[in-house]
N, C-alpha and C. Protein backbone atom coordinates (compact mmCIF):
# COMPACT_ATOMS: atom_id res chain seq x y z
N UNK A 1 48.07 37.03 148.62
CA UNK A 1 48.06 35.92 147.69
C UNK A 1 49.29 35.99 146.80
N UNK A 2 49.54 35.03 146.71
CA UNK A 2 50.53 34.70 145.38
C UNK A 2 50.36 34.22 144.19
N UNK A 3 51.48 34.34 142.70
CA UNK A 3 51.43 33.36 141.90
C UNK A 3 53.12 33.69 141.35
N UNK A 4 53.06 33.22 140.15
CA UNK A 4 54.50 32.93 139.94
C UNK A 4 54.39 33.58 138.84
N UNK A 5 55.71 33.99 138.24
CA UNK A 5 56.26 34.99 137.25
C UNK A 5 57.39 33.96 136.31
N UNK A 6 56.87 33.78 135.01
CA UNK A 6 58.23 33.44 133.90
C UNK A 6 59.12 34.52 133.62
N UNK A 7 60.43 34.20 133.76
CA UNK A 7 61.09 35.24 133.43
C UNK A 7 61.94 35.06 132.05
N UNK A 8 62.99 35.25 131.49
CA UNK A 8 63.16 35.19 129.90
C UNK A 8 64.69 34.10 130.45
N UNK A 9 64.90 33.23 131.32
CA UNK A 9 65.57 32.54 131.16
C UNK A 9 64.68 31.27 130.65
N UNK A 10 63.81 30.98 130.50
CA UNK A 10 62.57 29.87 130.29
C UNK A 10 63.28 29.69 128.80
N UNK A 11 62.99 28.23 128.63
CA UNK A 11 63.57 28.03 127.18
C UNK A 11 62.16 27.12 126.88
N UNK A 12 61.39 27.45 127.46
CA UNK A 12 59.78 26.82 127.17
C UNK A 12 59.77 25.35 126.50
N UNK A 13 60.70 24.41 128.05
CA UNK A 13 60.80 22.81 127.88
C UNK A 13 59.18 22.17 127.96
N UNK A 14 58.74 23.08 128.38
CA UNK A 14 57.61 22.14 129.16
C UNK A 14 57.32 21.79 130.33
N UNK A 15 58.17 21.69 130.97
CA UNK A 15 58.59 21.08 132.62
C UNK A 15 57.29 21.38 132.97
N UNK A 16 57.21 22.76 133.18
CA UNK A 16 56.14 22.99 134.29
C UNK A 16 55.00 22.95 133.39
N UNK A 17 54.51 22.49 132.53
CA UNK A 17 53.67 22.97 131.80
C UNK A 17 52.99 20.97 132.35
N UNK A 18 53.32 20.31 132.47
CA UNK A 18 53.61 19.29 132.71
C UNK A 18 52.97 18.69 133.77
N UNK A 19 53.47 19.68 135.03
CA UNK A 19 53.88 19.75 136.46
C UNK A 19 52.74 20.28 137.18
N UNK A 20 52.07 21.02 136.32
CA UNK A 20 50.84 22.29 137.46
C UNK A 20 49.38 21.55 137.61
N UNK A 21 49.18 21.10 138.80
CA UNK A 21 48.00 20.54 139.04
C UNK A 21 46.71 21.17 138.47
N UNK A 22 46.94 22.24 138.65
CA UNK A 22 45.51 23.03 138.04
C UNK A 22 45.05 23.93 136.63
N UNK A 23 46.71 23.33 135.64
CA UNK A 23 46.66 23.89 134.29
C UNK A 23 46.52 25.17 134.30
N UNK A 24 47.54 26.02 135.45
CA UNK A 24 47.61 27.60 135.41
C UNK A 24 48.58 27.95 134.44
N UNK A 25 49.08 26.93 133.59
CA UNK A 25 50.51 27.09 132.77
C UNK A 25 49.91 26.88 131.47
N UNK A 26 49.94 28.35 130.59
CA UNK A 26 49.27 27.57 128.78
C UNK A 26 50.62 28.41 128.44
N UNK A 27 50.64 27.46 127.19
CA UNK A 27 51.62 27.32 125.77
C UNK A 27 51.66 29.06 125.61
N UNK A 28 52.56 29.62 125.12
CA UNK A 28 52.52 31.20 124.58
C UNK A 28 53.58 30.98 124.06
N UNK A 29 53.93 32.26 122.76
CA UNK A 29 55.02 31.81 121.70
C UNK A 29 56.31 31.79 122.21
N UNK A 30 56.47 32.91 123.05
CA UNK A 30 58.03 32.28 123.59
C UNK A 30 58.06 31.75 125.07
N UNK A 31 57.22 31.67 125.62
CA UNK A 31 57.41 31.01 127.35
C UNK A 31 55.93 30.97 127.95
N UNK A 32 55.53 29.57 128.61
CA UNK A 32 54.61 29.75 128.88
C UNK A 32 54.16 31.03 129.80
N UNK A 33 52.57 31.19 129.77
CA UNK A 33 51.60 31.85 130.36
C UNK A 33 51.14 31.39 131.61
N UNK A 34 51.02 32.37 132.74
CA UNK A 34 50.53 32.17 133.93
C UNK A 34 49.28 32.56 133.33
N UNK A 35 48.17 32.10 133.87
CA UNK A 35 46.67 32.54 134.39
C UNK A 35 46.53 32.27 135.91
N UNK A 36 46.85 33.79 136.66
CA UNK A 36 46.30 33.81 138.15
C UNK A 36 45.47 33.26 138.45
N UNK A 37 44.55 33.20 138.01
CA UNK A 37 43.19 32.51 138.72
C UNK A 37 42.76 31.60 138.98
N UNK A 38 44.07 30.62 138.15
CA UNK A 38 44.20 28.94 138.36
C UNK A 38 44.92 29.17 138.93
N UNK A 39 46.26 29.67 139.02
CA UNK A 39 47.56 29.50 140.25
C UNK A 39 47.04 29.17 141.46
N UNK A 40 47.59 28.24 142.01
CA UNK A 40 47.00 28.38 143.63
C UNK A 40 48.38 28.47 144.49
N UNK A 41 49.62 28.55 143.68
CA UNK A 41 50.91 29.39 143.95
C UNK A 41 51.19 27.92 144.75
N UNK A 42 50.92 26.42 144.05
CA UNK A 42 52.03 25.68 144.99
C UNK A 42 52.91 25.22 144.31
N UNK A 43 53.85 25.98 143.70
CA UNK A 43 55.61 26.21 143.58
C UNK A 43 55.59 24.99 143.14
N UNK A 44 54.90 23.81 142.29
CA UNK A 44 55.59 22.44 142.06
C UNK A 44 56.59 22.88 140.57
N UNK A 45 55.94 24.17 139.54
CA UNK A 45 56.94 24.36 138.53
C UNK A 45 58.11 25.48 139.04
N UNK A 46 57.99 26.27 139.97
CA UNK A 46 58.85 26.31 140.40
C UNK A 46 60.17 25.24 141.05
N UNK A 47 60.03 24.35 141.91
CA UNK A 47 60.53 23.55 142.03
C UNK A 47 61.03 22.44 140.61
N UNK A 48 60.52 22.39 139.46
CA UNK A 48 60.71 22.17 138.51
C UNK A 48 61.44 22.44 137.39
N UNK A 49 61.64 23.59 137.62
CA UNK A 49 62.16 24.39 136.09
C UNK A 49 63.44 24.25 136.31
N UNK A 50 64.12 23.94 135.01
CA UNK A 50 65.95 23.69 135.14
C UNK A 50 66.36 24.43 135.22
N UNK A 51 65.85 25.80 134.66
CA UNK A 51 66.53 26.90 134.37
C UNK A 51 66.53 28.17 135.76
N UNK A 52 65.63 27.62 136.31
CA UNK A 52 65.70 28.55 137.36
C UNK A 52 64.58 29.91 137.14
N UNK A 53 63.58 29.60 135.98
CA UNK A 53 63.04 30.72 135.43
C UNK A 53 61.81 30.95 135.78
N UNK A 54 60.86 30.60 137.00
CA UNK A 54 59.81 30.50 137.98
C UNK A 54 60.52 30.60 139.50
N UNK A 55 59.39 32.00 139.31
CA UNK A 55 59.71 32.36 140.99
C UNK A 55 58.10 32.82 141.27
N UNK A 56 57.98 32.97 142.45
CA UNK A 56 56.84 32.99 143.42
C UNK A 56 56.78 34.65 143.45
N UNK A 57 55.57 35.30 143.50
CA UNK A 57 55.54 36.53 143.37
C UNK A 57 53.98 37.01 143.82
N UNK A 58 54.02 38.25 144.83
CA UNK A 58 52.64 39.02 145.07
C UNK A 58 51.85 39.00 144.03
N UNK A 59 50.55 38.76 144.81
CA UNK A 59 49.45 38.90 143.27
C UNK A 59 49.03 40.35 143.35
């Protein structure tokens, strides 16, 4: 299984926060929060993020 990892290029636009069908993306003070258990790892904020700061990663 997969889910995705913020990394500290995130300037926490929103994009994906936006973007995630299943609200695996919450607000946190400097970059959003994954919750695995909603991820269902389909990469739409990956494909999203300007910054390049969502990548796909082993659960």
């Amino acid at each position: 299984m997969t889910t995705v990892l913020i990394d500290d290029r995130c300037t926490a636009c929103g994009a994906c926060l936006a973007t995630c069908p299943t609200g695996a993306l919450r607000v946190a003070p400097l970059r959003p929060r994954v919750i695995d258990s909603r991820c269902t790892a389909c990469l739409d904020c990956v494909e999203i993020c300007p910054r390049g700061a969502i990548r796909e990663v082993a659960r």
